[in-house]
C-alpha atoms as a PDB file:
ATOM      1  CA  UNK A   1     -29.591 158.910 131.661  1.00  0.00           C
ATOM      2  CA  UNK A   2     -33.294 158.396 130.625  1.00  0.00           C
ATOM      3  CA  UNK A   3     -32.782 159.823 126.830  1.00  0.00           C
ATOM      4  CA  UNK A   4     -29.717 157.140 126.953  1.00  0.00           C
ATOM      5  CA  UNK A   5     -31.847 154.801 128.062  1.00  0.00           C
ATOM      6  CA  UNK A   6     -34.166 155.118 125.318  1.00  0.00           C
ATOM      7  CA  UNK A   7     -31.914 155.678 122.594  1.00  0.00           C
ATOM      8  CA  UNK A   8     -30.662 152.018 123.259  1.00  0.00           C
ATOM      9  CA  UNK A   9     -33.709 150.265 123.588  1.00  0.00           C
ATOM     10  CA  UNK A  10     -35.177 151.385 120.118  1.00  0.00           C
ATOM     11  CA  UNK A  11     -31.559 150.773 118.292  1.00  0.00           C
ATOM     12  CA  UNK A  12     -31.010 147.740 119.997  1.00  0.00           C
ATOM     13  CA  UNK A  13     -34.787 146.273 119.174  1.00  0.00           C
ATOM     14  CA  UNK A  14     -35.174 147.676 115.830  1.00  0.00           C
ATOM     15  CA  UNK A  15     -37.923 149.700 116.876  1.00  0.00           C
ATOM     16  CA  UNK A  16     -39.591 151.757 114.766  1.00  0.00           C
ATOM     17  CA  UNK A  17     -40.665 155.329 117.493  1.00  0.00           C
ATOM     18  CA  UNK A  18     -39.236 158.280 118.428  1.00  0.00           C
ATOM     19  CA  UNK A  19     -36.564 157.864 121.334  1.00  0.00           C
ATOM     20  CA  UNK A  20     -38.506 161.341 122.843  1.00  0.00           C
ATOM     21  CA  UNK A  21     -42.079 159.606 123.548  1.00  0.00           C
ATOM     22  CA  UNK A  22     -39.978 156.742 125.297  1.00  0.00           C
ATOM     23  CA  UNK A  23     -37.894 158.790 127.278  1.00  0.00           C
ATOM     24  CA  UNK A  24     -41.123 160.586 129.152  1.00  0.00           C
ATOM     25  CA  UNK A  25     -41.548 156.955 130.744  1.00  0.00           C
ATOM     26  CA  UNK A  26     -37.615 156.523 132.170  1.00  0.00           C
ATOM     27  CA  UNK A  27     -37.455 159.512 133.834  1.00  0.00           C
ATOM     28  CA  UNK A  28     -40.345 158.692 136.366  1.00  0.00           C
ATOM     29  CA  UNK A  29     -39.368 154.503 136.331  1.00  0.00           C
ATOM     30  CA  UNK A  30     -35.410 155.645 136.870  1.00  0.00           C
ATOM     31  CA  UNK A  31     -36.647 157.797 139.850  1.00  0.00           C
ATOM     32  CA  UNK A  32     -38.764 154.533 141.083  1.00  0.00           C
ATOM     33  CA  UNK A  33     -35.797 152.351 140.629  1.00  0.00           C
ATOM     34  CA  UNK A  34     -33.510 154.531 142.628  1.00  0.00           C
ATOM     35  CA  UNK A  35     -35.580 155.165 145.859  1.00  0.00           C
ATOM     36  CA  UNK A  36     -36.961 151.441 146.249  1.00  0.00           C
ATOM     37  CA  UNK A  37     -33.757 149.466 144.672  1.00  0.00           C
ATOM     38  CA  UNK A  38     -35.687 146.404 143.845  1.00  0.00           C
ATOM     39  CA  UNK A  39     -33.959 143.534 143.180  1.00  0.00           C
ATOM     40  CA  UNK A  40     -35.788 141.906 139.619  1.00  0.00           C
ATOM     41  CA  UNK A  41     -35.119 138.396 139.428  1.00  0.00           C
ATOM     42  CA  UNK A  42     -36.202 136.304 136.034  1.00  0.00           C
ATOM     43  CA  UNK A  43     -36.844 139.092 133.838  1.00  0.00           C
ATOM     44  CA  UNK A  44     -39.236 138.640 130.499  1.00  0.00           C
ATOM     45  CA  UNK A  45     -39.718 134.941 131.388  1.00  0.00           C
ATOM     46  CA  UNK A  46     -42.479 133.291 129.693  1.00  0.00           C
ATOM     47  CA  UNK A  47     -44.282 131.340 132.060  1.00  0.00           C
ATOM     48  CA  UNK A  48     -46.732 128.037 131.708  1.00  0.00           C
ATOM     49  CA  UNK A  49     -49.204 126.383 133.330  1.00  0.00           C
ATOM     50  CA  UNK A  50     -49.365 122.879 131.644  1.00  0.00           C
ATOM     51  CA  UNK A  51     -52.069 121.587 133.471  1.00  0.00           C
ATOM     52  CA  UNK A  52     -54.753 124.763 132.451  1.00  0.00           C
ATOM     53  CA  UNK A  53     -53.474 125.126 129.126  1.00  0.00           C
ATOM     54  CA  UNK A  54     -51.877 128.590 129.093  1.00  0.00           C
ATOM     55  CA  UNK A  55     -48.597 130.674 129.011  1.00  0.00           C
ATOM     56  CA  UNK A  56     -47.468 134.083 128.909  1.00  0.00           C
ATOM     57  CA  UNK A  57     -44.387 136.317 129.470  1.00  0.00           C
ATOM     58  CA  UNK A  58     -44.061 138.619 132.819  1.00  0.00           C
ATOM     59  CA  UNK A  59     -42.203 141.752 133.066  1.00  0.00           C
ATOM     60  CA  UNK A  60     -40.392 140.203 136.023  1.00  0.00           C
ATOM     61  CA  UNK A  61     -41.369 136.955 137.880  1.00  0.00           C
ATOM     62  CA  UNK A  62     -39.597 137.487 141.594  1.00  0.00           C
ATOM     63  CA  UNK A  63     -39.227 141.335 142.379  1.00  0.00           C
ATOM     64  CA  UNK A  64     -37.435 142.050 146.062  1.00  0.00           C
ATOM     65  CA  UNK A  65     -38.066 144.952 147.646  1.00  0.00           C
ATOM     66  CA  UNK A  66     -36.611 145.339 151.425  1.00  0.00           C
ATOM     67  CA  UNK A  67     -36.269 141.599 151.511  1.00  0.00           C
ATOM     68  CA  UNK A  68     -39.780 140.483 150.233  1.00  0.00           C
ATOM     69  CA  UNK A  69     -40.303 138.872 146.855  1.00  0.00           C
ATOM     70  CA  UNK A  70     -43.108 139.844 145.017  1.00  0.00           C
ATOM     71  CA  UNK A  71     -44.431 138.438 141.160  1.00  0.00           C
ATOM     72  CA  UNK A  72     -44.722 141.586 139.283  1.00  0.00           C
ATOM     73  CA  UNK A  73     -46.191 143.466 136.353  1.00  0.00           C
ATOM     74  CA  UNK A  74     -44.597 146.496 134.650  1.00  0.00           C
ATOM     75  CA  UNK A  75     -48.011 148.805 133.270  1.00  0.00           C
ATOM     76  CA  UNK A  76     -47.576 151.967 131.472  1.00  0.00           C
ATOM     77  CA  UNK A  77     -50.926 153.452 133.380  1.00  0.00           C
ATOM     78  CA  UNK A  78     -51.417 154.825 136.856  1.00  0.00           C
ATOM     79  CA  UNK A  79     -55.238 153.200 136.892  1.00  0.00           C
ATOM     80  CA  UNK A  80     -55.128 149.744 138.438  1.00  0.00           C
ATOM     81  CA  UNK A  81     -57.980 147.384 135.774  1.00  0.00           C
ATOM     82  CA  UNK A  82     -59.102 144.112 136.880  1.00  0.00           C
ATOM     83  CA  UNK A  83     -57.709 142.306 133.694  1.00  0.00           C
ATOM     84  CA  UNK A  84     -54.126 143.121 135.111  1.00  0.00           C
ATOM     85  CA  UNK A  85     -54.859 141.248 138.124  1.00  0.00           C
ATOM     86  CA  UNK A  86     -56.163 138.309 136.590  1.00  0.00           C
ATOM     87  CA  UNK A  87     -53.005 138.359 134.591  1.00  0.00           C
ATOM     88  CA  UNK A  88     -50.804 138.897 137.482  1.00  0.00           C
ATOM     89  CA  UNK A  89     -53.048 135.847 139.382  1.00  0.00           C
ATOM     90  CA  UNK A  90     -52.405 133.323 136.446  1.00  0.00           C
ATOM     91  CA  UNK A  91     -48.798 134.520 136.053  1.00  0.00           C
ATOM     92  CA  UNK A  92     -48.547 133.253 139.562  1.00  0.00           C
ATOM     93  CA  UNK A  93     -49.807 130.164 139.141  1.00  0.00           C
ATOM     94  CA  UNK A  94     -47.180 129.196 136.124  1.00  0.00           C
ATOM     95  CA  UNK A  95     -45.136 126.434 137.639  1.00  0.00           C
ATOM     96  CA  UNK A  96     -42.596 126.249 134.731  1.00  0.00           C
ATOM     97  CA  UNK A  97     -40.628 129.411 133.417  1.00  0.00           C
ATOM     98  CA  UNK A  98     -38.232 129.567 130.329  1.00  0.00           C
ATOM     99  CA  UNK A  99     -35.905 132.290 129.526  1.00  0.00           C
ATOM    100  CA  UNK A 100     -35.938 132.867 125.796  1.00  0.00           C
ATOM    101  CA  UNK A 101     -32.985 134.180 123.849  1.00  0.00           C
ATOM    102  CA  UNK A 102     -32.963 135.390 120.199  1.00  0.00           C
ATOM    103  CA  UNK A 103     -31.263 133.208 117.750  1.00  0.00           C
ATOM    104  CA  UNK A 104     -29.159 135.150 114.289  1.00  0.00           C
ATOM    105  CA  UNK A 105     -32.001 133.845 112.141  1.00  0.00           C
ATOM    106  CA  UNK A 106     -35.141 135.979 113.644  1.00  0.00           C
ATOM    107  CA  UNK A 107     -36.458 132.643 115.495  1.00  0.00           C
ATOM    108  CA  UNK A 108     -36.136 132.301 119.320  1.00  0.00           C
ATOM    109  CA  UNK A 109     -34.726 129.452 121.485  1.00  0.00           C
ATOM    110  CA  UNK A 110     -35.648 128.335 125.287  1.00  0.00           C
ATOM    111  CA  UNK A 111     -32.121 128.139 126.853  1.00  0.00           C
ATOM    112  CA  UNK A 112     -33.125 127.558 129.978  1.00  0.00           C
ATOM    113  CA  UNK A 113     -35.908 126.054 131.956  1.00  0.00           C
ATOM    114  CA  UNK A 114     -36.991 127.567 135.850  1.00  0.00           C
ATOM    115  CA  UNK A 115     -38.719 125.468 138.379  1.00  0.00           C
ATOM    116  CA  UNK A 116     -41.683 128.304 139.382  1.00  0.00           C
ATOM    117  CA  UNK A 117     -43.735 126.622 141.610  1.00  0.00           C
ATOM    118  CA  UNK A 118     -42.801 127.822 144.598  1.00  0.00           C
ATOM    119  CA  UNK A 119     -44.150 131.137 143.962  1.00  0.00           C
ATOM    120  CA  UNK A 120     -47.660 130.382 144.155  1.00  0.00           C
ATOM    121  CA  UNK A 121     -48.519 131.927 147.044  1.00  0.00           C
ATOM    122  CA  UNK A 122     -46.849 135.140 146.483  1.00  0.00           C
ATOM    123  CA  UNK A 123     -47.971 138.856 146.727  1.00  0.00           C
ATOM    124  CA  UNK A 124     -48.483 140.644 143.089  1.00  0.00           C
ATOM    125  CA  UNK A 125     -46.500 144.093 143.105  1.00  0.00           C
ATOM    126  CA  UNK A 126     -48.323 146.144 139.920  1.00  0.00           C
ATOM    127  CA  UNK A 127     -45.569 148.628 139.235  1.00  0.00           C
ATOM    128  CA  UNK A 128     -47.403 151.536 137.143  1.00  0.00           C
ATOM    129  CA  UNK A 129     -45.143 154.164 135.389  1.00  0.00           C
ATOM    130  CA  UNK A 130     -47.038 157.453 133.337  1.00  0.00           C
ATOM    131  CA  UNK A 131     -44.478 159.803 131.987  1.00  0.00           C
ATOM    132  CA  UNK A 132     -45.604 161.903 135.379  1.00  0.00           C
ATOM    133  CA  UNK A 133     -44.848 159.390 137.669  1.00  0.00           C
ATOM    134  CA  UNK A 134     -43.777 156.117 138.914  1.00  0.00           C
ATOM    135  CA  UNK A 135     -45.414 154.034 141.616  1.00  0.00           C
ATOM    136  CA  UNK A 136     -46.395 150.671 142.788  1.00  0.00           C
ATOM    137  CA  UNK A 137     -48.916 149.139 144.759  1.00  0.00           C
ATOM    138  CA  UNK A 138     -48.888 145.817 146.612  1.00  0.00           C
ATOM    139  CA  UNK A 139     -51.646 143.176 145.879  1.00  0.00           C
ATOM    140  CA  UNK A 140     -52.037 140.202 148.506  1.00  0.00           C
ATOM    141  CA  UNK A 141     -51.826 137.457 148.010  1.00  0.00           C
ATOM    142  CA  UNK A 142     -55.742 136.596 149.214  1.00  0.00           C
ATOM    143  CA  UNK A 143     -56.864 139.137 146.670  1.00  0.00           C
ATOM    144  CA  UNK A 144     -54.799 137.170 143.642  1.00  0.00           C
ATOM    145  CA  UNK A 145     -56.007 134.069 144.447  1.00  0.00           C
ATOM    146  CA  UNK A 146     -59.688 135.645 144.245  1.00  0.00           C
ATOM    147  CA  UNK A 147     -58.743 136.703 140.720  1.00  0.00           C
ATOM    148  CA  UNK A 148     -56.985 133.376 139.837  1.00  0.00           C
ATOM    149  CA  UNK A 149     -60.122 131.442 140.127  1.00  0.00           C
ATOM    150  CA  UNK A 150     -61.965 134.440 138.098  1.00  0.00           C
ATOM    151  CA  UNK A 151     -58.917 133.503 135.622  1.00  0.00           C
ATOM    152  CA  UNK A 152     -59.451 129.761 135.721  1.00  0.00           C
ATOM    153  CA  UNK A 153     -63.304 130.471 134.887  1.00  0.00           C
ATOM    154  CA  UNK A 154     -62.451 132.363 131.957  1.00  0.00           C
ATOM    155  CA  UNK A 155     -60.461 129.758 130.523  1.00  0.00           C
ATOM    156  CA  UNK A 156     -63.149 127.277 131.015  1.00  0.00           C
ATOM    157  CA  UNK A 157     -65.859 129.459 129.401  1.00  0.00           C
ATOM    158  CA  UNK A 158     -63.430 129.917 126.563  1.00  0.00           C
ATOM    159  CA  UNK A 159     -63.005 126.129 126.453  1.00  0.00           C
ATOM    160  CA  UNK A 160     -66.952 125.293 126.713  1.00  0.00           C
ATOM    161  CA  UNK A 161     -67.677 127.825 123.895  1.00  0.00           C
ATOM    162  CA  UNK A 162     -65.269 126.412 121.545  1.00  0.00           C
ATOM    163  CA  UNK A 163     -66.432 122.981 121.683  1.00  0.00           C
ATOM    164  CA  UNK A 164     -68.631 122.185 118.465  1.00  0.00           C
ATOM    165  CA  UNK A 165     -71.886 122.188 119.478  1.00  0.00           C
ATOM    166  CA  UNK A 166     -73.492 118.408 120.184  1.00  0.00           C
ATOM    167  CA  UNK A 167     -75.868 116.618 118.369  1.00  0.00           C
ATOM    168  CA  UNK A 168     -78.922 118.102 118.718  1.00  0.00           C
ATOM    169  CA  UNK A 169     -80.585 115.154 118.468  1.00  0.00           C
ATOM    170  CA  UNK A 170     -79.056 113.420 121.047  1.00  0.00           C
ATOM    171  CA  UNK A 171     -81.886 112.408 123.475  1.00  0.00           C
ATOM    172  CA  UNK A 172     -80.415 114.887 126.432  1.00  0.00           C
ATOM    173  CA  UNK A 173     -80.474 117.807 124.406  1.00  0.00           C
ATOM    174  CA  UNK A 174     -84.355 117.437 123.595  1.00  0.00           C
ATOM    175  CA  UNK A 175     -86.754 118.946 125.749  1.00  0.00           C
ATOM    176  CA  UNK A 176     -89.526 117.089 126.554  1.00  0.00           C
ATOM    177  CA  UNK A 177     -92.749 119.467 127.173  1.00  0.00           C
END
């Protein structure tokens, strides 16, 4: 099922690897998938927050699990970084999602638009998958929102250090000693 898997994946994306290295990855994920039965809701959406200034595309917005929805993150890693959890915290924050579909000529088209915004408050779910094993681990929702404003610093560094510098003559640069 797994070597299947794989095999259709690289044909149907063109990719360029050996089915074999993906394979190692399904077995453990398949496994996952059959003992928790999530239900993954908005898959490869790519999400924007218009007000911030930034967009990305999740792995899955809304995962359900036992009748709780979760925004989640697919890593191929069983070692949780603090990057992912800023990502997962601004991915949570997106208030607009589109689902993008690939057009004949190589380009790709939003066809549809989703209304986010009432995910904000959501737990993160990090699913991890090695070719060893598959696992997830909750994040609340307290803890994302700690990371979203690490995120929304970030950005704002980013911003301030791309500004061109002022006029160094301007009288509020100068110090006066």
């Amino acid at each position: 099922e797994a070597a299947e898997l794989a095999e259709w994946i690289v044909l149907e994306n063109g990719l360029r690897c050996n089915t074999e290295e993906i394979t190692q990855y399904f077995t453990p994920a398949i496994k996952w998938l059959d003992t928790f039965q999530p239900n993954f809701q908005l898959q490869e959406v790519v999400v924007c927050n218009p007000t911030l200034g930034y967009a990305g595309r999740t792995d899955a917005r809304v995962v359900s699990i036992d009748g709780k929805d979760y925004i989640a993150d697919i890593k191929s890693s069983d070692k949780m970084k603090r990057s992912w959890l800023m990502q997962l915290a601004a991915y949570r924050a997106c208030p607009i999602g589109y689902t993008i579909e690939p057009q004949e000529d190589g380009t790709h088209k939003a066809s549809s638009q989703h209304d986010l915004s009432g995910m904000v408050g959501m737990d993160g779910l990090m699913i991890m998958c090695t070719p060893e094993k598959c696992g997830h681990r909750v994040v609340p929702s307290a803890c994302l929102s700690r990371y979203q404003l690490a995120f929304e610093h970030a950005l704002a560094l980013h911003a301030f250090n791309t500004e061109p510098m002022p006029d160094t003559r301007a009288k509020w640069c100068h110090y006066q000693g």
